[in-house]
N, C-alpha and C. Protein backbone atom coordinates (compact mmCIF):
# COMPACT_ATOMS: atom_id res chain seq x y z
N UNK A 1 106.03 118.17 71.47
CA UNK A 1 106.54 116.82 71.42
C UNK A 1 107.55 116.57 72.53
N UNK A 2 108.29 117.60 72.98
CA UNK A 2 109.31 117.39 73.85
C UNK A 2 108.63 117.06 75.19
N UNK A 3 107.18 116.81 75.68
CA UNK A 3 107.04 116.85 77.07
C UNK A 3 106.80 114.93 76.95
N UNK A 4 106.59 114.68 75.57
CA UNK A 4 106.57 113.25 75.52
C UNK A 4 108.14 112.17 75.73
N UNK A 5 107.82 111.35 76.00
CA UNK A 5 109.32 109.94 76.49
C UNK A 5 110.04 110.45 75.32
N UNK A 6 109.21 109.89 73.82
CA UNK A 6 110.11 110.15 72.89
C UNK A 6 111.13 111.28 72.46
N UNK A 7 110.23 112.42 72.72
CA UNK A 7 110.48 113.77 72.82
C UNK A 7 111.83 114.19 73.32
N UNK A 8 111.80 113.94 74.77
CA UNK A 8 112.81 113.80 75.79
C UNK A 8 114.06 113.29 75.00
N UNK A 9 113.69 112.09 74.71
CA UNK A 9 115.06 111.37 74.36
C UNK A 9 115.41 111.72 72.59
N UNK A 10 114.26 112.78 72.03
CA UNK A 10 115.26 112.70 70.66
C UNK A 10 116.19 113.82 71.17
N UNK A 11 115.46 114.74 71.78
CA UNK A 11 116.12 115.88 72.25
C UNK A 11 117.65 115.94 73.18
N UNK A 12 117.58 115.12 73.95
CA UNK A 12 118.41 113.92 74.87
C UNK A 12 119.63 114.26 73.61
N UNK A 13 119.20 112.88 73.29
CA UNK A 13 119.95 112.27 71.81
C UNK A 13 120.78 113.82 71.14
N UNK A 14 120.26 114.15 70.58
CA UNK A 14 120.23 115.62 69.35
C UNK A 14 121.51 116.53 70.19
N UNK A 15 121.01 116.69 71.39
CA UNK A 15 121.85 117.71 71.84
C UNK A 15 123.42 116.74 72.27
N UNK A 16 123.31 115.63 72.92
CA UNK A 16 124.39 115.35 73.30
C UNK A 16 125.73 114.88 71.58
N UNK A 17 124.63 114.91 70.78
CA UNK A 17 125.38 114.65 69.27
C UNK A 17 126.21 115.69 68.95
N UNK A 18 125.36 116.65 69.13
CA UNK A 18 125.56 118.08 69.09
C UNK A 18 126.96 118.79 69.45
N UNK A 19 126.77 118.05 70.93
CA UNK A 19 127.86 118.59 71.89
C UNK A 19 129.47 117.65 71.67
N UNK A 20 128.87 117.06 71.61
CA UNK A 20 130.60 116.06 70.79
C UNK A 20 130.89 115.94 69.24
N UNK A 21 130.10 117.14 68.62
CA UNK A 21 130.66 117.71 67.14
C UNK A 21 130.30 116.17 66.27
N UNK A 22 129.19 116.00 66.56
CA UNK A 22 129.37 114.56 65.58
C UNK A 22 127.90 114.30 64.40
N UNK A 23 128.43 113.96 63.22
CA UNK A 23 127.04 113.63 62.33
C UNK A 23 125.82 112.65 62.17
N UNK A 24 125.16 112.68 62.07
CA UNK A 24 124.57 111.83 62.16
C UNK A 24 124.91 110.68 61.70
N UNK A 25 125.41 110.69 60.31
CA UNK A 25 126.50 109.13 59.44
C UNK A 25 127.73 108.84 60.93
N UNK A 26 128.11 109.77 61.50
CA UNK A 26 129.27 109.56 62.42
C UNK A 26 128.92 108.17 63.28
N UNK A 27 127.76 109.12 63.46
CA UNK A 27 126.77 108.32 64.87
C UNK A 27 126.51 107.29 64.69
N UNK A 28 126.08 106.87 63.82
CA UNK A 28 125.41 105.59 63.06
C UNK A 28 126.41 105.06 63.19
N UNK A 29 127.90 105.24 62.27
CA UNK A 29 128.93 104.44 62.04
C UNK A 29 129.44 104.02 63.42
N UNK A 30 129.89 104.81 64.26
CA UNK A 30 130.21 104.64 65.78
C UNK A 30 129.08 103.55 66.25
N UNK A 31 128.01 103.28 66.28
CA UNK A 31 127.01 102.78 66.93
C UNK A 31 127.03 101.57 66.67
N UNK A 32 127.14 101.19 65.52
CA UNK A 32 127.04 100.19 64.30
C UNK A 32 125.23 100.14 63.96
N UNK A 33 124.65 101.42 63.68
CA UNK A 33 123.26 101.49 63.39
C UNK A 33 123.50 102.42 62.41
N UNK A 34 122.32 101.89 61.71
CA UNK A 34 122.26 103.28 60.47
C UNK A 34 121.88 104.50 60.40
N UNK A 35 122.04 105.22 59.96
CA UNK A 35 121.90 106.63 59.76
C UNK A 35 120.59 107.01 59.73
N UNK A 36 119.41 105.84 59.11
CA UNK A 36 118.11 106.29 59.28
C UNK A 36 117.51 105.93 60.69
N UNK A 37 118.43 105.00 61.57
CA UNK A 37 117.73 104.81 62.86
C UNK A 37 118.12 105.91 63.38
N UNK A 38 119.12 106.81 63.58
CA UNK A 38 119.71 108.17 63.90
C UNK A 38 118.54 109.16 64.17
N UNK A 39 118.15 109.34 62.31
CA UNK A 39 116.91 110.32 62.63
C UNK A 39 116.00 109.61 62.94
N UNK A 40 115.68 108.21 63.13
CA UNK A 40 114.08 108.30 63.57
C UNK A 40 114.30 108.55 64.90
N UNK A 41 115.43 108.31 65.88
CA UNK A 41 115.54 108.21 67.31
C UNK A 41 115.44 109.96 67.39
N UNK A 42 116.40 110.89 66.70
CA UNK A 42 116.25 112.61 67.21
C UNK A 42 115.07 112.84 66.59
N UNK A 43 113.84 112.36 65.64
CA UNK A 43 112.66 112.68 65.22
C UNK A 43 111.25 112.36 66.70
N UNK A 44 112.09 111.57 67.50
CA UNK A 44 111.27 111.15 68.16
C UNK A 44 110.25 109.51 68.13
N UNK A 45 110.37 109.27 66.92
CA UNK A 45 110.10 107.90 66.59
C UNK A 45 109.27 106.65 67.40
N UNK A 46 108.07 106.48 67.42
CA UNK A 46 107.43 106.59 68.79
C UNK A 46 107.61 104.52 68.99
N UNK A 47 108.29 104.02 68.11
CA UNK A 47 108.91 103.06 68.45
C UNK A 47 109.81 102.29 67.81
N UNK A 48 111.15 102.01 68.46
CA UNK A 48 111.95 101.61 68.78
C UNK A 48 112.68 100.57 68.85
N UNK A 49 113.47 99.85 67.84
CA UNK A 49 114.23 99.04 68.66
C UNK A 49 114.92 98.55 69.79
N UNK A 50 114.67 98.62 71.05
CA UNK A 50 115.48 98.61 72.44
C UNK A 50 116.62 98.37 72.41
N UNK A 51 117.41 96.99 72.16
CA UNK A 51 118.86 96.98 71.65
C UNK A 51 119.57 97.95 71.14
N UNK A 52 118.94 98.42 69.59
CA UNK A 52 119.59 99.06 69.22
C UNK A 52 119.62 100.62 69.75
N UNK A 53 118.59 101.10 70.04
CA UNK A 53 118.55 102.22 71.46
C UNK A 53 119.74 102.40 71.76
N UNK A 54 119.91 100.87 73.02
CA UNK A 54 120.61 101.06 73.89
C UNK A 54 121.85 101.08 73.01
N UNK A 55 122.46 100.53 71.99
CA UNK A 55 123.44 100.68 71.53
C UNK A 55 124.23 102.49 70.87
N UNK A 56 122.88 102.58 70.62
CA UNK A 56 123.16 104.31 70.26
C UNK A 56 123.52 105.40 71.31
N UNK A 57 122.57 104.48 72.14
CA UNK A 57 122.88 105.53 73.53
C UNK A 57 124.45 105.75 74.17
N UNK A 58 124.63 104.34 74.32
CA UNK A 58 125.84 103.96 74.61
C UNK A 58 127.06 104.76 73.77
N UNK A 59 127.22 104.18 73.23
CA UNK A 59 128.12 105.44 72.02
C UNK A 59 128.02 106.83 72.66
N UNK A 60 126.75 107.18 72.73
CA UNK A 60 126.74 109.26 72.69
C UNK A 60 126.97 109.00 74.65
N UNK A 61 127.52 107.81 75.21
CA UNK A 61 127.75 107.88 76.93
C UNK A 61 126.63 108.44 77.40
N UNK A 62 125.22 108.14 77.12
CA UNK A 62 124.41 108.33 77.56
C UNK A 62 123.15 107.01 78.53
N UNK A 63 122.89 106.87 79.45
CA UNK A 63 122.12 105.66 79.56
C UNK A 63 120.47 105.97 80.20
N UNK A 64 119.91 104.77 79.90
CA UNK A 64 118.46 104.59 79.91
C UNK A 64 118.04 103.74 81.24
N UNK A 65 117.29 105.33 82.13
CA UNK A 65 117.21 104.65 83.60
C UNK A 65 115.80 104.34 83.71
N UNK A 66 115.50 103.54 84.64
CA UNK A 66 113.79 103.48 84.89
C UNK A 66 113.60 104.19 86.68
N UNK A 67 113.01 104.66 86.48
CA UNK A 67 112.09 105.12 87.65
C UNK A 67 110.64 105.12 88.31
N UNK A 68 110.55 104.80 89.48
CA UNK A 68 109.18 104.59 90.08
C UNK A 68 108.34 105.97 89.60
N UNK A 69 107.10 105.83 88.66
CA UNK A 69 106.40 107.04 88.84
C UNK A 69 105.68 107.84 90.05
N UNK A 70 105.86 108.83 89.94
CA UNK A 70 104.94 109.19 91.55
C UNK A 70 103.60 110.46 91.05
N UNK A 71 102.81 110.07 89.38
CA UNK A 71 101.79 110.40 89.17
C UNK A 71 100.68 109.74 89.97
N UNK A 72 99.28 110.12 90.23
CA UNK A 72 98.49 109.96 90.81
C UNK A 72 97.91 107.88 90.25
N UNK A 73 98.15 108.06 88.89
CA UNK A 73 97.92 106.86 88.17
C UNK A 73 99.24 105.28 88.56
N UNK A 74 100.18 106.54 88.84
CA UNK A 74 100.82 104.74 89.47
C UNK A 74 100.85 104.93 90.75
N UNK A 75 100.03 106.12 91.78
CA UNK A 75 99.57 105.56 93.13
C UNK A 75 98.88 105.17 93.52
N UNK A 76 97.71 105.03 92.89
CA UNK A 76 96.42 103.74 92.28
C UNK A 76 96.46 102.66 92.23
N UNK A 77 97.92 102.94 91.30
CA UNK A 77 98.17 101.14 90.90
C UNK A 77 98.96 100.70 92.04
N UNK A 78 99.24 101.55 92.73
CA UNK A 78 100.16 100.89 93.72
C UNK A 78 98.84 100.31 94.85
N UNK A 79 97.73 101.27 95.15
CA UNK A 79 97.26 100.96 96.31
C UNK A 79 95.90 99.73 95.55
N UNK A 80 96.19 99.44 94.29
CA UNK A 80 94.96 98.75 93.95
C UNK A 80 95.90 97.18 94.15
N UNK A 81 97.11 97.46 93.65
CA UNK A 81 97.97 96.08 94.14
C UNK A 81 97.57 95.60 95.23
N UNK A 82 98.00 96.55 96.15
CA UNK A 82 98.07 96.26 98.12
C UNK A 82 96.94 95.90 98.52
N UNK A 83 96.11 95.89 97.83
CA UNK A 83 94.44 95.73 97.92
C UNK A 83 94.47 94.63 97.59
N UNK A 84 94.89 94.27 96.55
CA UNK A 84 94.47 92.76 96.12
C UNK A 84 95.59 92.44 96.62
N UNK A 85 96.48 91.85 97.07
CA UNK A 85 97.61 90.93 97.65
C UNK A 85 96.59 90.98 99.31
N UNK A 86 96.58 91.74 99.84
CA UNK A 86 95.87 91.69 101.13
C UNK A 86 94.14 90.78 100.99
N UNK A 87 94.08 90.79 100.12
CA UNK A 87 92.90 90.03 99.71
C UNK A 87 92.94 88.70 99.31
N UNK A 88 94.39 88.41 98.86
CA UNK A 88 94.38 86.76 98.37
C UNK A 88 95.39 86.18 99.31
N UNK A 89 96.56 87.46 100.22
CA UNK A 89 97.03 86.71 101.37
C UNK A 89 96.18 86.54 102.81
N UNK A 90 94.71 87.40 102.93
CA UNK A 90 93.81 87.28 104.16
C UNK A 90 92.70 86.82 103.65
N UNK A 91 92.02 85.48 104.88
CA UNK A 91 90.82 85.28 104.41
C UNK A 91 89.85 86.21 104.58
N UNK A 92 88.53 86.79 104.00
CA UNK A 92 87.94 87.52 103.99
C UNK A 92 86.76 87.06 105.36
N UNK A 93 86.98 85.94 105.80
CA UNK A 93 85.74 85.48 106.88
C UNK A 93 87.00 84.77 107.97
N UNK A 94 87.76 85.26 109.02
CA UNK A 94 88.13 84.18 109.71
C UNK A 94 87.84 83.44 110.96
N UNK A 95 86.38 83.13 111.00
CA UNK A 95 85.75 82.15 111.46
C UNK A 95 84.87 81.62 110.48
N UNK A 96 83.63 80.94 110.80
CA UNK A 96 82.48 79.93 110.05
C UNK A 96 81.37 81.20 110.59
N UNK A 97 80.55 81.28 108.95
CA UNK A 97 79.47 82.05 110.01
C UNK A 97 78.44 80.84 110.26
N UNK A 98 78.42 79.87 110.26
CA UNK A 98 77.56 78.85 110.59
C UNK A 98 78.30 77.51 111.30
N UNK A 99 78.03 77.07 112.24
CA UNK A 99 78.76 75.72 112.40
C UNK A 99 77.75 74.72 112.23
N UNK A 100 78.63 74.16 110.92
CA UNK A 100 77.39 72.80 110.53
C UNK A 100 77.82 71.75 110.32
N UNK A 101 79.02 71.26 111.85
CA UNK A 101 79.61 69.88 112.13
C UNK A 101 78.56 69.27 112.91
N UNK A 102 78.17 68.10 112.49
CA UNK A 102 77.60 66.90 113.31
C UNK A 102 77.69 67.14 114.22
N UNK A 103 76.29 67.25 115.03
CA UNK A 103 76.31 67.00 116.70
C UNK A 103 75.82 65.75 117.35
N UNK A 104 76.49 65.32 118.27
CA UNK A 104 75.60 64.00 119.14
C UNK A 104 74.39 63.96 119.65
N UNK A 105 74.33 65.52 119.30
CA UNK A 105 72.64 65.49 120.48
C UNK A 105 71.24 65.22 119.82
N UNK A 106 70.52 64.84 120.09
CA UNK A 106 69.04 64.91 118.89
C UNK A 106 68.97 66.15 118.55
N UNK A 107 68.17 66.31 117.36
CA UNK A 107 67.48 67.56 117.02
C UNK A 107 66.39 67.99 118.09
N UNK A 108 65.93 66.67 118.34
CA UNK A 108 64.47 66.92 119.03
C UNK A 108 64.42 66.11 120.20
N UNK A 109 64.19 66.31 121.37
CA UNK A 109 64.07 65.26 122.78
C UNK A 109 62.83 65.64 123.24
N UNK A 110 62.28 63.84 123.10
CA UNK A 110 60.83 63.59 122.85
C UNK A 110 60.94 62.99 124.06
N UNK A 111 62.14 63.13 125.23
CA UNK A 111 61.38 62.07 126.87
C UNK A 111 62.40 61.42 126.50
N UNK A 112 62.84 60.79 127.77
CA UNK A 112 63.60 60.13 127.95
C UNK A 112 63.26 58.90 127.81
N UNK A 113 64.22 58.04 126.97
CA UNK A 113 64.02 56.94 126.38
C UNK A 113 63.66 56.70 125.02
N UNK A 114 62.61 57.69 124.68
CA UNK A 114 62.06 57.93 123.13
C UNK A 114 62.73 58.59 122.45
N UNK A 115 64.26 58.11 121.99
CA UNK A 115 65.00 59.01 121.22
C UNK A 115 64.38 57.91 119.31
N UNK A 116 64.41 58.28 118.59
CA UNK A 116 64.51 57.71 117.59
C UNK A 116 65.72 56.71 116.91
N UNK A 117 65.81 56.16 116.38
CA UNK A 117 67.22 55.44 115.87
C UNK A 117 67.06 56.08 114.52
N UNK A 118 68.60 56.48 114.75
CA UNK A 118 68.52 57.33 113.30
C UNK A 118 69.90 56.34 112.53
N UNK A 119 70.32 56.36 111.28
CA UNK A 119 71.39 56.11 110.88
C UNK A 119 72.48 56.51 110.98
């Protein structure tokens, strides 16, 4: 369980309780959370109130950072982004592959003089 987020942080949690001699009722009371959010957070508890998290955390002077992953799955997502932004900021054709503006000239020159009247 410990190689999981939750894991991490009951363990996190548990030991730093640990280390400042304090009970779990302590914790709670200090926190202003209850004693059963205590153990579900050192049980690992696979979800969470965030607020109150952060409020527990806070208390044991501990805080909750985010970091860029650098697994293979968010360098994917990174290069599948860059892929599509380069795709909706560049046109995919930048010329016409056909030019099909009106021309002055006939289609067809039948002799001079014998042009048709067209509309």
């Amino acid at each position: 369980m410990t190689d999981s987020f939750g894991g991490r942080l009951a363990a996190a949690v548990r030991a730093r309780r640990g280390d400042l001699r304090l009970s779990q009722q302590d914790l709670a009371d200090m926190a202003g959370v209850s004693e059963r959010f205590v153990r579900f957070v050192e049980q690992g508890k696979p979800s969470l109130r965030l607020d109150t998290l952060l409020a527990l955390l806070d208390t044991l002077g501990l805080e909750l950072q985010l970091a860029t992953r650098t697994s293979a799955a968010a360098r994917a997502l990174v290069t599948q982004t860059l892929v599509t932004q380069a795709l909706v900021t560049q046109p995919l054709v930048t010329q016409p592959l056909l030019d099909v503006t009106p021309s002055a000239a006939p289609l067809e020159d039948s002799g001079p003089g014998e042009r048709e009247n067209r509309p």
